[in-house]
Protein backbone atom coordinates (compact mmCIF):
# COMPACT_ATOMS: atom_id res chain seq x y z
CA UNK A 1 -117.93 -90.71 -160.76
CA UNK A 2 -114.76 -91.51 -162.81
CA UNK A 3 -111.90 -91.54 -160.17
CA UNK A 4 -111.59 -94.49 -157.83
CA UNK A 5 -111.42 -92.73 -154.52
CA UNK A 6 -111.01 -93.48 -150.98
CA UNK A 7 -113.27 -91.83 -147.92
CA UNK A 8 -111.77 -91.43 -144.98
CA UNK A 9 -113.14 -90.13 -141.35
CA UNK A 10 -110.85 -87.56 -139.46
CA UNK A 11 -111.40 -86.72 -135.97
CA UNK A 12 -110.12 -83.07 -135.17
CA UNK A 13 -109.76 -82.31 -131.99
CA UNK A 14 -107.05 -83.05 -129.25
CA UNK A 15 -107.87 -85.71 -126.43
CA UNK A 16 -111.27 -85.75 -126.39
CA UNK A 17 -111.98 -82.00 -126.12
CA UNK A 18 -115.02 -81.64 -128.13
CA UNK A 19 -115.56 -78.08 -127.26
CA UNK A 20 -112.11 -77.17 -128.67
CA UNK A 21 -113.11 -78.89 -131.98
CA UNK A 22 -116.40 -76.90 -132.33
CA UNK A 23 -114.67 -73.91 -131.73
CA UNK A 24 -110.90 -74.15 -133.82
CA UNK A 25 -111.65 -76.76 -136.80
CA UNK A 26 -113.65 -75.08 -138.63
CA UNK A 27 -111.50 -71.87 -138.48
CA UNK A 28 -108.52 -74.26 -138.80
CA UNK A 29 -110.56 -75.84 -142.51
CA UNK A 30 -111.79 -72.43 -143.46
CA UNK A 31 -108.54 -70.18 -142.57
CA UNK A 32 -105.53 -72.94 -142.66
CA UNK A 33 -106.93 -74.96 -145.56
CA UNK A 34 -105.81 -78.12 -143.61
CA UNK A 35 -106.35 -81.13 -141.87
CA UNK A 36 -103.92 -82.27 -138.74
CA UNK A 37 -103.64 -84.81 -136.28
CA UNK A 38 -101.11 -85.55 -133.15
CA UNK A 39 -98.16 -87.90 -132.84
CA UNK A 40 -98.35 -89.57 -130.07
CA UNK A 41 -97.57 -93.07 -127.96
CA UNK A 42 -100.02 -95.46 -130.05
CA UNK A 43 -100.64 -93.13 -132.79
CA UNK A 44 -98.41 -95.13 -134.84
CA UNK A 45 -100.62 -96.97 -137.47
CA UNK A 46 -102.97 -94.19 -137.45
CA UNK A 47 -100.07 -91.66 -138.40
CA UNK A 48 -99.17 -94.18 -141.32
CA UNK A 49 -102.56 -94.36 -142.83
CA UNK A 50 -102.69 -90.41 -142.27
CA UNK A 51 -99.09 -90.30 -144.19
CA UNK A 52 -98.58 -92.88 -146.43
CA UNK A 53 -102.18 -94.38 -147.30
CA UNK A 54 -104.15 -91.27 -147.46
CA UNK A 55 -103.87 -89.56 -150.81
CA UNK A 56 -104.37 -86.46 -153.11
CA UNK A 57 -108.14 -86.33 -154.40
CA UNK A 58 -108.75 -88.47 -151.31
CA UNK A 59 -112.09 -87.63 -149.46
CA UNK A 60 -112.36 -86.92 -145.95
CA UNK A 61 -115.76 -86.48 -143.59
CA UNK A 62 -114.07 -84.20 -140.77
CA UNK A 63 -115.55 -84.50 -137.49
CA UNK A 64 -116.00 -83.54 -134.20
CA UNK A 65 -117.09 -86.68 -131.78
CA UNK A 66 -120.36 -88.17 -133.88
CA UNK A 67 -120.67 -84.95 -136.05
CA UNK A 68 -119.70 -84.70 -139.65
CA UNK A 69 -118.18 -80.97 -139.46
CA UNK A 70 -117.11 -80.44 -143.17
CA UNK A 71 -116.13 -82.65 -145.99
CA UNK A 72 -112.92 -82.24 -147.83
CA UNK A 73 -110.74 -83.23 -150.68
CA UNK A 74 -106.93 -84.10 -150.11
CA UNK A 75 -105.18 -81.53 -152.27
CA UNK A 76 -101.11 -82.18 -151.40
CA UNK A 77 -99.15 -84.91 -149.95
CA UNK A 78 -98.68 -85.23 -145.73
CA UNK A 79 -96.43 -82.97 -144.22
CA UNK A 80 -94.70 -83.14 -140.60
CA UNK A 81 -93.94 -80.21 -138.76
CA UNK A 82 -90.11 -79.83 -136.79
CA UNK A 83 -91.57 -80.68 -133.36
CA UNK A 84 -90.51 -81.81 -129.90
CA UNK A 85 -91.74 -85.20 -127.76
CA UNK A 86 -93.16 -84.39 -124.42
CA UNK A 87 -92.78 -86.91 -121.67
CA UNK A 88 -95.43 -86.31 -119.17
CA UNK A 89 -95.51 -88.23 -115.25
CA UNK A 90 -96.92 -91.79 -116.20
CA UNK A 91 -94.92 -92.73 -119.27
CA UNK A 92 -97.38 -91.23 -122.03
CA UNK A 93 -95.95 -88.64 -124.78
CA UNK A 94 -97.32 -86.73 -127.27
CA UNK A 95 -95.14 -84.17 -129.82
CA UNK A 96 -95.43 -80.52 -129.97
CA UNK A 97 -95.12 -77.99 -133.33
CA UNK A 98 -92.23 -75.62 -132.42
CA UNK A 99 -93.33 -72.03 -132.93
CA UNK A 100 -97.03 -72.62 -133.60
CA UNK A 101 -99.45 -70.66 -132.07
CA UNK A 102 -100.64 -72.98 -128.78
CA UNK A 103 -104.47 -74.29 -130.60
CA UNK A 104 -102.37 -75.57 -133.25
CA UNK A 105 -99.17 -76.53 -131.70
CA UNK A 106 -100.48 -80.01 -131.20
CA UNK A 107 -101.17 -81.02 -134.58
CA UNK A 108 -97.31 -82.36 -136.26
CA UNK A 109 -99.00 -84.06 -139.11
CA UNK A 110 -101.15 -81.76 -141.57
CA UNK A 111 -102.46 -82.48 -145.42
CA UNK A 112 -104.00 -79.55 -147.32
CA UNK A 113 -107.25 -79.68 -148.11
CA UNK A 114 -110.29 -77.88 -150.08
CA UNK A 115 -113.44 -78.05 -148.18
CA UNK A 116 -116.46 -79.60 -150.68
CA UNK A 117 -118.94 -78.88 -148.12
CA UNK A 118 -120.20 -77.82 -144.78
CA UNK A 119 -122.71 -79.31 -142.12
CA UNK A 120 -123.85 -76.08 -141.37
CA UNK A 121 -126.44 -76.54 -138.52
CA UNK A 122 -125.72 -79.57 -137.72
CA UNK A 123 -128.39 -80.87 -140.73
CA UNK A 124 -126.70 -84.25 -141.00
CA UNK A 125 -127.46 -86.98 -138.37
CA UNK A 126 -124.75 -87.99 -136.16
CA UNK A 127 -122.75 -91.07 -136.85
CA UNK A 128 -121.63 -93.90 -134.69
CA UNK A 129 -117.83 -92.59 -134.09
CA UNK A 130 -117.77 -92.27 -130.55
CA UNK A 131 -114.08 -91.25 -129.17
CA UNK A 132 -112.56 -93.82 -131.31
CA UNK A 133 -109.59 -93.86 -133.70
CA UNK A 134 -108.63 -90.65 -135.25
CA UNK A 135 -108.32 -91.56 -138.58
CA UNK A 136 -110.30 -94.39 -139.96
CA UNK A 137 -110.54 -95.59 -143.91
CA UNK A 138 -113.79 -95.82 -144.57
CA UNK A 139 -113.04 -99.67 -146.24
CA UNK A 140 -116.79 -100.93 -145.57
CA UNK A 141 -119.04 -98.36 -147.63
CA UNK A 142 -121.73 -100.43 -146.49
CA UNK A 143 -121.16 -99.27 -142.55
CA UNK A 144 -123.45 -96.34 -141.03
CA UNK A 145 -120.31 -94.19 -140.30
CA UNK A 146 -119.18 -94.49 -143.69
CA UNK A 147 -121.97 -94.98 -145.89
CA UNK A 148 -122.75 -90.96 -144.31
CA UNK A 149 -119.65 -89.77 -145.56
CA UNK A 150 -120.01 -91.54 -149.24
CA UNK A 151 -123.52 -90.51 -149.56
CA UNK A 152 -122.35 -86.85 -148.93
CA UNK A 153 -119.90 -87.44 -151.14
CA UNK A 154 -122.16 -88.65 -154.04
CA UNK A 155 -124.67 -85.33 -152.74
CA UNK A 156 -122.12 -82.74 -153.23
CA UNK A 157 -120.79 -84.81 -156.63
CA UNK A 158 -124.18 -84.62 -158.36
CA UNK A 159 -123.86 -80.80 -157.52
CA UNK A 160 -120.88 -80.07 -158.91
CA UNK A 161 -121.75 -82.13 -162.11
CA UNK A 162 -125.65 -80.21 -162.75
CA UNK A 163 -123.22 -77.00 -162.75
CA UNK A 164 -120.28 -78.16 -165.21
CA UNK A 165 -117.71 -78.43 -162.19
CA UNK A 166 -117.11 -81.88 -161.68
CA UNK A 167 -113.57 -82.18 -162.99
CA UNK A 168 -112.49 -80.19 -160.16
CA UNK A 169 -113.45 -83.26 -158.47
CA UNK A 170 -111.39 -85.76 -160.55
């Protein structure tokens, strides 16, 4: 590999709903061509690294809970969507898209994205992700969770490079 690139782990689905992530993010990759995530109280740092730290040629292991869904290259800068803060009863708030269709309405921040692969049947092993963070930099390669994503990575890399494609990747 000749780029120095960073891997990245995306949850995408909104407040734990699993079920919702099976069904919409892998229309969402395959029809949308993007990734997304909330803004909402806490979301803060995570919404920075999404932003500002995350960048083009990036590498991202997409996921629903444990399962790597689809892995995908960063292909524009972060955009956020016009949207409005909703309040709700015990002081938590979360933002809204205006106009967007209600399964995507929730997700204000969005990067573009090429998918480089699927986990079509589920063929890799779950990782240790659990309902944590939303976005996490992959900093120790060395980790379970991450080591998954980078040996994917390196999977789908050889690939490209026995067919002549790998500066697509660069």
């Amino acid at each position: 590999m000749n780029k120095e690139r960073n891997f990245w782990r995306v949850k995408m689905y909104p407040e734990g709903d699993t079920a919702w992530g099976d069904k919409y993010a892998p229309w969402i990759l395959e029809n949308k061509g993007f990734i997304g995530m909330c803004k909402w109280k806490g979301s803060e740092s995570q919404n920075k690294d999404f932003v500002q730290h995350m960048k083009v040629g990036d590498v991202v292991g997409v996921m629903v809970y444990n399962r790597l869904l689809a892995l995908v290259q960063i292909t524009d800068v972060a955009v956020e969507l016009p949207s409005e803060r909703i309040e709700t009863e015990d002081g938590f708030w979360y933002h809204r898209v205006f106009g967007e269709i209600e399964n995507l309405n929730w997700l204000a921040y969005r990067r573009a994205v090429r998918v480089l692969d699927w986990n079509i049947g589920g063929l890799r092993e779950p990782i240790p992700a659990g309902f944590g963070k939303t976005v996490v930099r992959c900093s120790d390669l060395d980790a379970t969770s991450n080591k998954a994503i980078v040996d994917w990575f390196n999977q789908v890399y050889e690939s490209y490079e026995l067919r002549g494609l790998v500066q697509t990747l660069d």
